[in-house]
N, C-alpha and C. Protein backbone atom coordinates (compact mmCIF):
# COMPACT_ATOMS: atom_id res chain seq x y z
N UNK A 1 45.82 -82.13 54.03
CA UNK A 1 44.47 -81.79 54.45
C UNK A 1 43.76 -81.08 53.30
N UNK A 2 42.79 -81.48 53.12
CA UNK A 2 42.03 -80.92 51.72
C UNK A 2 40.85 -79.59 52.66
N UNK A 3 40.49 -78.53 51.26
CA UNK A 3 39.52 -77.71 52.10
C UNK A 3 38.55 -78.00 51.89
N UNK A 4 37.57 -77.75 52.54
CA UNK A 4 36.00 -78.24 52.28
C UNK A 4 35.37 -77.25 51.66
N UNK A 5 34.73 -76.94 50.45
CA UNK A 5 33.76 -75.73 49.82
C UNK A 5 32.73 -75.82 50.30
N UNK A 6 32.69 -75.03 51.29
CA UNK A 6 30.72 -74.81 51.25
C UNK A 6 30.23 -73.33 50.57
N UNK A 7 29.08 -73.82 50.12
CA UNK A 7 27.95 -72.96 49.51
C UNK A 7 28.08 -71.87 49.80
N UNK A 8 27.81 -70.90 49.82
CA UNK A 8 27.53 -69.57 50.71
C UNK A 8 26.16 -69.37 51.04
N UNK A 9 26.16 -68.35 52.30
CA UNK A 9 25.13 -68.87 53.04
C UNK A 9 24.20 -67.92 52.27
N UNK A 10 23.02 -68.58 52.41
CA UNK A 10 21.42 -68.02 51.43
C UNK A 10 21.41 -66.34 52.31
N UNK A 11 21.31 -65.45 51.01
CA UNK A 11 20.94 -63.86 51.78
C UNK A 11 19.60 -63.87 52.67
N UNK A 12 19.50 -63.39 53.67
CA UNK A 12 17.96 -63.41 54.08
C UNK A 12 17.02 -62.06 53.31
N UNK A 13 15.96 -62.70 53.33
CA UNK A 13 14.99 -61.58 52.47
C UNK A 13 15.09 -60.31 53.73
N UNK A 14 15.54 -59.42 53.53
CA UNK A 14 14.76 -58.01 54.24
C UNK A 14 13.76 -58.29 55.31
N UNK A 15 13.45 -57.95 56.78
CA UNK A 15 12.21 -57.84 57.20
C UNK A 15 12.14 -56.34 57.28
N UNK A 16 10.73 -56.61 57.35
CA UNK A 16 9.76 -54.75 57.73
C UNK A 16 10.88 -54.19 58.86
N UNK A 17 10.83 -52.87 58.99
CA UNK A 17 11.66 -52.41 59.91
C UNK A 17 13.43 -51.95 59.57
N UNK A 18 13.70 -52.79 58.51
CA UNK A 18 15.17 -52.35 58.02
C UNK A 18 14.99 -51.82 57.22
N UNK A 19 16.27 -51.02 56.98
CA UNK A 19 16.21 -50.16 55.48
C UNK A 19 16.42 -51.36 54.21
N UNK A 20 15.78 -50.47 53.28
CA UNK A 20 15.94 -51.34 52.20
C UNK A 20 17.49 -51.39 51.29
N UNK A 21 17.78 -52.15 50.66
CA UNK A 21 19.06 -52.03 50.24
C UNK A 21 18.90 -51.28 48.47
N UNK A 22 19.73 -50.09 48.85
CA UNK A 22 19.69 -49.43 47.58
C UNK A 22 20.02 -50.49 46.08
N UNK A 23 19.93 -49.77 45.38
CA UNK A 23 20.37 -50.40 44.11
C UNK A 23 20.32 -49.08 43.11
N UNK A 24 20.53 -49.46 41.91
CA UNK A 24 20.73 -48.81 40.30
C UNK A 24 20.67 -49.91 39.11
N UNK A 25 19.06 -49.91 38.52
CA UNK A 25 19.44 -50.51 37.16
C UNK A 25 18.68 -49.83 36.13
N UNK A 26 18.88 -50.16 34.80
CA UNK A 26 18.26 -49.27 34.15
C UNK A 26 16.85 -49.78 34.07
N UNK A 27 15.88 -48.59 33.15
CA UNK A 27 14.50 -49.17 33.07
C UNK A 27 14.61 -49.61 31.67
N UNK A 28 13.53 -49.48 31.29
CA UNK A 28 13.15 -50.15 29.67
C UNK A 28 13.56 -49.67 28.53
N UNK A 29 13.46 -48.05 28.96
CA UNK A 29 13.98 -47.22 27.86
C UNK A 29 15.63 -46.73 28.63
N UNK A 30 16.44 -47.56 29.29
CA UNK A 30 17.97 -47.71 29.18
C UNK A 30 18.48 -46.62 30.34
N UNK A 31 17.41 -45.88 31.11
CA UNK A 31 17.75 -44.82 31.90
C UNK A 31 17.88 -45.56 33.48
N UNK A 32 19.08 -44.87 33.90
CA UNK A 32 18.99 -45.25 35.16
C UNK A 32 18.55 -45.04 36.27
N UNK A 33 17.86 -45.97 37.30
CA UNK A 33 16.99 -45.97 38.23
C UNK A 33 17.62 -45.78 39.27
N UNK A 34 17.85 -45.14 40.48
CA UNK A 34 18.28 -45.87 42.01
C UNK A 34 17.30 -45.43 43.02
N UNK A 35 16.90 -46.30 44.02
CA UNK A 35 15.95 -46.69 44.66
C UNK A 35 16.01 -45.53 45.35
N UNK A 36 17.30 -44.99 46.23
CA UNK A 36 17.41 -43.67 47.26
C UNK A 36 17.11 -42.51 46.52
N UNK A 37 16.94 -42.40 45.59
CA UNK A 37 16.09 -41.08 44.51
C UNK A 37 14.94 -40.65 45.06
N UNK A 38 14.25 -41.81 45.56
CA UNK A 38 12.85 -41.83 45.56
C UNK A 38 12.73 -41.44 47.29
N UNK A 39 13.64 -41.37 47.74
CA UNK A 39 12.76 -40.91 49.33
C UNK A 39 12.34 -39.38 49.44
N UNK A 40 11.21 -39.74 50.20
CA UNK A 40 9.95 -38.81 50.04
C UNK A 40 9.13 -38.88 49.65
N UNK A 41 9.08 -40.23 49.09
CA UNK A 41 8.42 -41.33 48.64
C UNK A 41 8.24 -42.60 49.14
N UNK A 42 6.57 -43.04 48.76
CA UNK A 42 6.50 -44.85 49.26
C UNK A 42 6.84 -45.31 48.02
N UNK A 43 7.87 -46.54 47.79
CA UNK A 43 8.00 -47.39 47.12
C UNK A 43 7.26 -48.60 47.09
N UNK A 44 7.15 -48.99 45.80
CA UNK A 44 6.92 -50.59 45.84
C UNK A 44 7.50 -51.46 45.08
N UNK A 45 8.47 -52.03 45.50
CA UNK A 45 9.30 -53.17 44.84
C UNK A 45 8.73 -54.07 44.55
N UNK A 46 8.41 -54.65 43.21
CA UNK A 46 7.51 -55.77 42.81
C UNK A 46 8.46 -56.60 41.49
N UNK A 47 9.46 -57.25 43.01
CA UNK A 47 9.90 -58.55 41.71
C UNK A 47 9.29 -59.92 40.94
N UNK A 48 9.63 -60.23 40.19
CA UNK A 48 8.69 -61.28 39.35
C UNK A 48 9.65 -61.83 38.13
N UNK A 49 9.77 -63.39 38.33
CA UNK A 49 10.26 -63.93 37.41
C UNK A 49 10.74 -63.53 36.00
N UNK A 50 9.77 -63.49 35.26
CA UNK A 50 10.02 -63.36 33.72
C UNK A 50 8.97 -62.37 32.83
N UNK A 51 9.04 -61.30 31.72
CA UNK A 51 8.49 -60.70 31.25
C UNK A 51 7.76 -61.69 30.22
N UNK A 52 6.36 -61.22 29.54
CA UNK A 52 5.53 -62.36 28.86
C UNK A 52 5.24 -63.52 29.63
N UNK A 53 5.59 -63.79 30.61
CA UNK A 53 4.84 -65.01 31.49
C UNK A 53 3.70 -64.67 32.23
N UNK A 54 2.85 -65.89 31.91
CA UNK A 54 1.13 -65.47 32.49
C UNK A 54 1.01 -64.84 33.48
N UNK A 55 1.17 -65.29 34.82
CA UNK A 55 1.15 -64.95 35.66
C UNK A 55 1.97 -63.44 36.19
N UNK A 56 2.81 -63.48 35.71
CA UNK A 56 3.64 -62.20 35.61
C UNK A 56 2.63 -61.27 34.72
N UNK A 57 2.77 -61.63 34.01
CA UNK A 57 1.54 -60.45 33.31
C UNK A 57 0.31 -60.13 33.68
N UNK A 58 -0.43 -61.13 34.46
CA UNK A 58 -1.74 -60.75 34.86
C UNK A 58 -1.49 -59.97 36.42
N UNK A 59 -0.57 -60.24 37.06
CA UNK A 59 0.41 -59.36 38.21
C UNK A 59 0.22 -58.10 37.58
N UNK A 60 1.43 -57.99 37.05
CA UNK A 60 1.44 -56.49 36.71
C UNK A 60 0.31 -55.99 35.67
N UNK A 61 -0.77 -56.59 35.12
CA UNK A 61 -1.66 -55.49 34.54
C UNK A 61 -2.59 -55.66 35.41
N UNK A 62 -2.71 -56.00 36.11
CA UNK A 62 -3.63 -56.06 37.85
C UNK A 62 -3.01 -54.68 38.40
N UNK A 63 -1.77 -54.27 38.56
CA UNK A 63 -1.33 -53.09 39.18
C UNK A 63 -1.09 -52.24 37.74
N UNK A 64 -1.12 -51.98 36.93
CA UNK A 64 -1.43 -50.95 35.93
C UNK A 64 -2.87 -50.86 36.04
N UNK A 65 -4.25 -51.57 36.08
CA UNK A 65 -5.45 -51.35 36.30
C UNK A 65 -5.82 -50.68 37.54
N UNK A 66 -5.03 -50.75 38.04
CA UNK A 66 -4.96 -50.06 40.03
C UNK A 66 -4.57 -48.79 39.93
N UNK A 67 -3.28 -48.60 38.92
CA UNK A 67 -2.27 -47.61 39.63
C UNK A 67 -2.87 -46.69 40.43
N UNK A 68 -4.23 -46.44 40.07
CA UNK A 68 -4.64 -44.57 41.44
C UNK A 68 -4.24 -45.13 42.45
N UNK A 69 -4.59 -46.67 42.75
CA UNK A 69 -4.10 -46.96 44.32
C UNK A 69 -2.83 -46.79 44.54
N UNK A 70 -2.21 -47.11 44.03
CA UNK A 70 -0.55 -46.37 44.81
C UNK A 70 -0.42 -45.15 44.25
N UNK A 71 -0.93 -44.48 43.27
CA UNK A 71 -0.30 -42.98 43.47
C UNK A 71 -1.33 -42.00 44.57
N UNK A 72 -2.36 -42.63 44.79
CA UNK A 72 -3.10 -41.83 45.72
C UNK A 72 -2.31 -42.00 47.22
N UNK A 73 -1.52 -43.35 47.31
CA UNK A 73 -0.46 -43.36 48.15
C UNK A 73 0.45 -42.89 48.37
N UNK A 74 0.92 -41.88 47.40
CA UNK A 74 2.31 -41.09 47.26
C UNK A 74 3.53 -42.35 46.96
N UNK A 75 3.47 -43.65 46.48
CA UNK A 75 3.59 -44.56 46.42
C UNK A 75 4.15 -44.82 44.18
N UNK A 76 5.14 -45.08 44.45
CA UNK A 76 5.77 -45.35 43.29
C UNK A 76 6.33 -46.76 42.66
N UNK A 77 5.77 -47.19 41.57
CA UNK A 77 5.63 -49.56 41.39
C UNK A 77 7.35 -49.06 40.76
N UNK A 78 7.90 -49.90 41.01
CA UNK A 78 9.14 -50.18 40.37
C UNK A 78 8.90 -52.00 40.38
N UNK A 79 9.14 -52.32 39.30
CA UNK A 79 8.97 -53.43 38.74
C UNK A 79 10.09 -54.18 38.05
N UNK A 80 10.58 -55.28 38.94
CA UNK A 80 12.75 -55.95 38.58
C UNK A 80 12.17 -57.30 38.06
N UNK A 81 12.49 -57.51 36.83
CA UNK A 81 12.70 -58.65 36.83
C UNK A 81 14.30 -58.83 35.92
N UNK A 82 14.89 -60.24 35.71
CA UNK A 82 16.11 -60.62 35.53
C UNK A 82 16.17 -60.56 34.25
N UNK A 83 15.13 -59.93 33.34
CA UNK A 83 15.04 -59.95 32.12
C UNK A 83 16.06 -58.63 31.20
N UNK A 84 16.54 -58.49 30.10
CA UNK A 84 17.10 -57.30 29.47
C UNK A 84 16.13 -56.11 29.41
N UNK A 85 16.75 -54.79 29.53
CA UNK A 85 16.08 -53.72 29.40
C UNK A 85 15.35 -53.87 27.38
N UNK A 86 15.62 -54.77 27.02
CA UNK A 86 15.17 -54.63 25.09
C UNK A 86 13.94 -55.18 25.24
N UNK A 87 13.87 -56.87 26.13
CA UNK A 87 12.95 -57.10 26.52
C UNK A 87 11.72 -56.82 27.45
N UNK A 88 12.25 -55.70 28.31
CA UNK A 88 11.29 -55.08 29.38
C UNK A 88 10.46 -54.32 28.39
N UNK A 89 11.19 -53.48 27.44
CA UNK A 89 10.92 -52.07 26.85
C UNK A 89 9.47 -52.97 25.24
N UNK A 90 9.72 -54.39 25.20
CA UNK A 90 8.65 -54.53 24.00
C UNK A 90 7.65 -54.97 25.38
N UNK A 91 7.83 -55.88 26.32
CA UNK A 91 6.86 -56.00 27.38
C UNK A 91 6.05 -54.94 27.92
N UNK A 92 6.45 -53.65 27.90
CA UNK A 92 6.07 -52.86 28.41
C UNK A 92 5.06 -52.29 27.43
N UNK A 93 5.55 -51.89 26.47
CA UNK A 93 4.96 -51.64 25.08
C UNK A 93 3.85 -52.22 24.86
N UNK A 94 3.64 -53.42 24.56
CA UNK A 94 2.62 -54.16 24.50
C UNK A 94 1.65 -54.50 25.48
N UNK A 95 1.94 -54.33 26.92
CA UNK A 95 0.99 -54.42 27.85
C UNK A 95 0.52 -52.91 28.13
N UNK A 96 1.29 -51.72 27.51
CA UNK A 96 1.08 -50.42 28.14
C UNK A 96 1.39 -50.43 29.28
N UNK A 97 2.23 -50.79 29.98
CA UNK A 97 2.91 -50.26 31.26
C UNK A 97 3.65 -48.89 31.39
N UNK A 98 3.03 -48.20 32.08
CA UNK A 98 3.45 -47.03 32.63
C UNK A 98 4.55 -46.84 33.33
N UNK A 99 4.77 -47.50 34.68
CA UNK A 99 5.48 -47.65 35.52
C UNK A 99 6.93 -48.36 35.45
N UNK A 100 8.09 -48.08 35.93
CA UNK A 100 9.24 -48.27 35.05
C UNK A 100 9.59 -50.07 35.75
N UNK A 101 9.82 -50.68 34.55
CA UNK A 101 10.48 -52.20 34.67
C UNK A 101 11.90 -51.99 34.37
N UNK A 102 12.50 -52.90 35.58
CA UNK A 102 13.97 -52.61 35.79
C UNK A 102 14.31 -53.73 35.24
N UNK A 103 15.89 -53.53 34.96
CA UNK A 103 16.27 -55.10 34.69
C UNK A 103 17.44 -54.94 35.12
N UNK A 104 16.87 -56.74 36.35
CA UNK A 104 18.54 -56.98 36.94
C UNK A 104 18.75 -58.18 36.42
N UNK A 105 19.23 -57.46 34.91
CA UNK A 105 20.61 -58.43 33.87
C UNK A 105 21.90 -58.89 34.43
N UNK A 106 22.41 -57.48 34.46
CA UNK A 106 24.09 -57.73 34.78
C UNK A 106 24.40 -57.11 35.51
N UNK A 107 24.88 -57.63 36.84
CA UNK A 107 25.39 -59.04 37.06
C UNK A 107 23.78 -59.36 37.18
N UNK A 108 24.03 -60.74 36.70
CA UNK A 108 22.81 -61.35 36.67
C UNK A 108 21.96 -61.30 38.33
N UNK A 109 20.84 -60.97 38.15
CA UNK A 109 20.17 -61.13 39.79
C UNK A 109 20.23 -60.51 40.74
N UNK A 110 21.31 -59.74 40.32
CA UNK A 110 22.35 -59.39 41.63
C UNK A 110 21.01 -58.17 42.81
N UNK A 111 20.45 -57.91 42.05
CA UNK A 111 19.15 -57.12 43.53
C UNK A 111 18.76 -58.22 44.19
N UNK A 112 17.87 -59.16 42.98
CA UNK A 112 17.29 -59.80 43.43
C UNK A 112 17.93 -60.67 44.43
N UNK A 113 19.13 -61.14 44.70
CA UNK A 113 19.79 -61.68 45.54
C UNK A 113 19.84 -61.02 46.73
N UNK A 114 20.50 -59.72 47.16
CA UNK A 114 20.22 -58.83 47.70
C UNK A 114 19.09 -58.55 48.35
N UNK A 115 17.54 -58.48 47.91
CA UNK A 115 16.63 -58.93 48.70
C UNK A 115 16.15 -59.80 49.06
N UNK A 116 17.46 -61.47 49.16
CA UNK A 116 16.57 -62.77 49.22
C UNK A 116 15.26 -63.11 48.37
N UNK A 117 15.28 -62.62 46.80
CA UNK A 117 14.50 -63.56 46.28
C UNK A 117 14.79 -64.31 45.28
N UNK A 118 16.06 -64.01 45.11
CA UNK A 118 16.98 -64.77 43.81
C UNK A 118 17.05 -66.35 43.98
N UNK A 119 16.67 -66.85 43.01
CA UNK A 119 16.61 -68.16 42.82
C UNK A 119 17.55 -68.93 42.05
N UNK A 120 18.73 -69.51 42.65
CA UNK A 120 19.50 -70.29 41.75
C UNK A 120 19.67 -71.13 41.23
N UNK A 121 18.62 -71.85 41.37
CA UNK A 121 18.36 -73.04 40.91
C UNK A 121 17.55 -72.82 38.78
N UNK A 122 16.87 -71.57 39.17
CA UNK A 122 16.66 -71.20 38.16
C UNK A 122 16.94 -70.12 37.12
N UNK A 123 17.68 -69.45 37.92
CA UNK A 123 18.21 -68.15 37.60
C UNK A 123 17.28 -66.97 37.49
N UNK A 124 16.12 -67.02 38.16
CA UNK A 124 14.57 -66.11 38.20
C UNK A 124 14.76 -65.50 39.65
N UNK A 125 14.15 -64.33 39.61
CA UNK A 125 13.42 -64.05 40.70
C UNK A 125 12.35 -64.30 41.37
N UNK A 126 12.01 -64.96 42.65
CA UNK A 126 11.11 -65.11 43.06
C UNK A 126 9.57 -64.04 42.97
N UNK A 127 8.13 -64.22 43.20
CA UNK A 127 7.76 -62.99 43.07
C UNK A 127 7.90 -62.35 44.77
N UNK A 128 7.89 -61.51 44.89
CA UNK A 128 8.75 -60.62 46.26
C UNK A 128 8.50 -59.18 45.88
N UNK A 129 7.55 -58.79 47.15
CA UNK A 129 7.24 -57.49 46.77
C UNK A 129 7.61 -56.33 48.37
N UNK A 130 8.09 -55.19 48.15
CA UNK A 130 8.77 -54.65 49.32
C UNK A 130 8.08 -53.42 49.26
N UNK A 131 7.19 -52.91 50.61
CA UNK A 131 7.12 -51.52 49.98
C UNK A 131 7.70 -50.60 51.15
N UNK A 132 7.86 -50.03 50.40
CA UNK A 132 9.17 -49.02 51.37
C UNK A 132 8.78 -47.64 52.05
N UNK A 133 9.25 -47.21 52.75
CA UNK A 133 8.64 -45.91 52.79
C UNK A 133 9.12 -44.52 52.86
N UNK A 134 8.87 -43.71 53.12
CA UNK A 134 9.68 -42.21 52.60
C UNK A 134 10.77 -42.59 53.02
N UNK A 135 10.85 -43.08 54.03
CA UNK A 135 12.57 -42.60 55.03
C UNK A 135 13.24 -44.16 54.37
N UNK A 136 12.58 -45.17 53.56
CA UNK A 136 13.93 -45.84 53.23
C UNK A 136 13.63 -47.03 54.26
N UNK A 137 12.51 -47.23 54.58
CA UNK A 137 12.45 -48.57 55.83
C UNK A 137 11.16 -49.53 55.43
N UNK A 138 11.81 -50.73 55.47
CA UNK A 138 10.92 -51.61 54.41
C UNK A 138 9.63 -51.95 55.42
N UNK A 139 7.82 -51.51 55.03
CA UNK A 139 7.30 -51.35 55.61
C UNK A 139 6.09 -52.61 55.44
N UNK A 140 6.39 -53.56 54.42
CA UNK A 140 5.82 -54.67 54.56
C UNK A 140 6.77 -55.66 53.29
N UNK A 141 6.28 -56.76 53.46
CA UNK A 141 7.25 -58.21 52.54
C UNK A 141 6.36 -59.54 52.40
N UNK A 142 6.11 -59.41 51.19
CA UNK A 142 5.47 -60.59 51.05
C UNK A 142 6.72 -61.40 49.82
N UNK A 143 7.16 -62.52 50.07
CA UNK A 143 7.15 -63.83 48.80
C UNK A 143 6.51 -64.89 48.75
N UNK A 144 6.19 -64.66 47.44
CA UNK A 144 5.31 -65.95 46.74
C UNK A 144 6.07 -66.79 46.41
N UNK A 145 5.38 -68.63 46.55
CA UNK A 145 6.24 -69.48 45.76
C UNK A 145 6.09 -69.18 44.52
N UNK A 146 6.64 -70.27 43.26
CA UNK A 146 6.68 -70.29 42.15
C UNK A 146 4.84 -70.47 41.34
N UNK A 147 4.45 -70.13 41.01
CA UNK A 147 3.21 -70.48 40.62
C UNK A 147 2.28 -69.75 41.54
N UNK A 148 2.40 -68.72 42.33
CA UNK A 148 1.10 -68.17 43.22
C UNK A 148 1.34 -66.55 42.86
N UNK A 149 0.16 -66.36 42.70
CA UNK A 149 0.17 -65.20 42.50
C UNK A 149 0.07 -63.93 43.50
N UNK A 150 0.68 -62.89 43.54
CA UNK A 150 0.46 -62.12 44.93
C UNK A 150 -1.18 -61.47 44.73
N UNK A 151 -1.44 -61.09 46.14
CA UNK A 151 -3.15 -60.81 46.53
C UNK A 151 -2.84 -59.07 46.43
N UNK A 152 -3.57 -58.30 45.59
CA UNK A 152 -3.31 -56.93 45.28
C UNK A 152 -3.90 -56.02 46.31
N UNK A 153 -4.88 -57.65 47.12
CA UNK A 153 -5.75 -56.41 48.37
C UNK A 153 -4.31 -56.30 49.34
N UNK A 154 -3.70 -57.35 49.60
CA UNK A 154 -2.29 -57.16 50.44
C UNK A 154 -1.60 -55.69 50.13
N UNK A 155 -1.39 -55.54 48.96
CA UNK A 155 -0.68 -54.13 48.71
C UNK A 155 -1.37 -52.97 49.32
N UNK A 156 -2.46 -52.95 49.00
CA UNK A 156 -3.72 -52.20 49.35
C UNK A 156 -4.03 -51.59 50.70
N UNK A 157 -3.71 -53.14 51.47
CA UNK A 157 -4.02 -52.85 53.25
C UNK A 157 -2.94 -52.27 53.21
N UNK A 158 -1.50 -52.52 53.22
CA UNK A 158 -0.61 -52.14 53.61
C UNK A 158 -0.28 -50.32 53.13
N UNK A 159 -0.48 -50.73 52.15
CA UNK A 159 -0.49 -48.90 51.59
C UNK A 159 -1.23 -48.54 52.85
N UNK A 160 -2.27 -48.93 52.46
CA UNK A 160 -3.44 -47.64 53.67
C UNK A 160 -3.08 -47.68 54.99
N UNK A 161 -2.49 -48.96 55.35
CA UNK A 161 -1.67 -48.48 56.84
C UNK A 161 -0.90 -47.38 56.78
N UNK A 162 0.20 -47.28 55.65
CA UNK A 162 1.15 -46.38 55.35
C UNK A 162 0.62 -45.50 55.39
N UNK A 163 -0.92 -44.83 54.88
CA UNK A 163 -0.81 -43.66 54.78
C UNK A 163 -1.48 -43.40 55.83
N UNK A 164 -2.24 -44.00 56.83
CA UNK A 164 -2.34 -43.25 57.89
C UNK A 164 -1.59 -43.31 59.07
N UNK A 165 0.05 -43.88 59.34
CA UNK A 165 1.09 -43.74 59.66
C UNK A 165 1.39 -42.29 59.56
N UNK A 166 1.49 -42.13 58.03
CA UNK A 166 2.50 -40.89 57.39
C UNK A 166 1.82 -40.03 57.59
N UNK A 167 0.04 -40.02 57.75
CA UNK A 167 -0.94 -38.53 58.10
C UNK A 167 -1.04 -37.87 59.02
């Protein structure tokens, strides 16, 4: 009798309402991040394919042109993509990003899997954005396909729900 291999089954992305799943990676400048640091805090998880890609870049300098909006949120961008911390740290540099870009290198993906947006077909992260809230409970979820860009008013509403939740 032979065994049969199947696949393993696809992680599901997070819905609103669960806690989010911790992690630890470093940022750009090599220091380490972990997500449960931050409670007492709103998070915003904003994964995205690849550093220097258009769309990825006009993403995140769309939310560096914003930032008062999430810090007037009590609200903190953490930004994963699958790229090296050498490469986050000239990306960052050159766009002036403030806000810390993580990199889930090694093991390759491995958050991004973890929140259902890991893509294996390409080895990218989907874009997938989580924002979390003081206590650690994921309080909205959007993913984009490949080629769409996320809507920054989405972040926006949702923050401001958050904060008059938390007021």
């Amino acid at each position: 009798m032979t065994e049969v291999q199947q696949a393993p089954a696809p992680v599901l992305v997070p819905s609103v309402g669960e806690v989010a799943p911790d992690f630890e990676l470093l940022n750009q400048y090599g220091e380490p991040v972990r997500l449960s640091d931050f409670r007492g805090r709103n998070v915003v998880v904003v994964f995205y394919p690849f550093a220097f890609s258009g769309i990825c870049t006009g993403e995140l300098c769309e939310i560096r042109d914003n930032i008062g909006a999430f810090e007037d949120s009590n609200a903190t961008v953490l930004a994963i993509s699958v790229d090296s911390k050498f490469a986050l740290r000239a990306y960052a540099e050159q766009e002036q990003y403030e806000f810390d870009l993580l990199a889930d290198f090694w093991p390759h993906g491995a958050v991004a899997q973890a929140y259902g947006v890991f893509d294996t077909q390409s080895g990218m992260a989907l874009r997938g954005t989580f924002i979390i809230d003081a206590e650690g409970l994921i309080r909205y979820v959007v993913v984009n396909p490949r080629g769409q860009a996320r809507d920054l008013a989405g972040y926006r509403q949702a923050l401001s729900e958050l904060r008059v939740q938390q007021g």
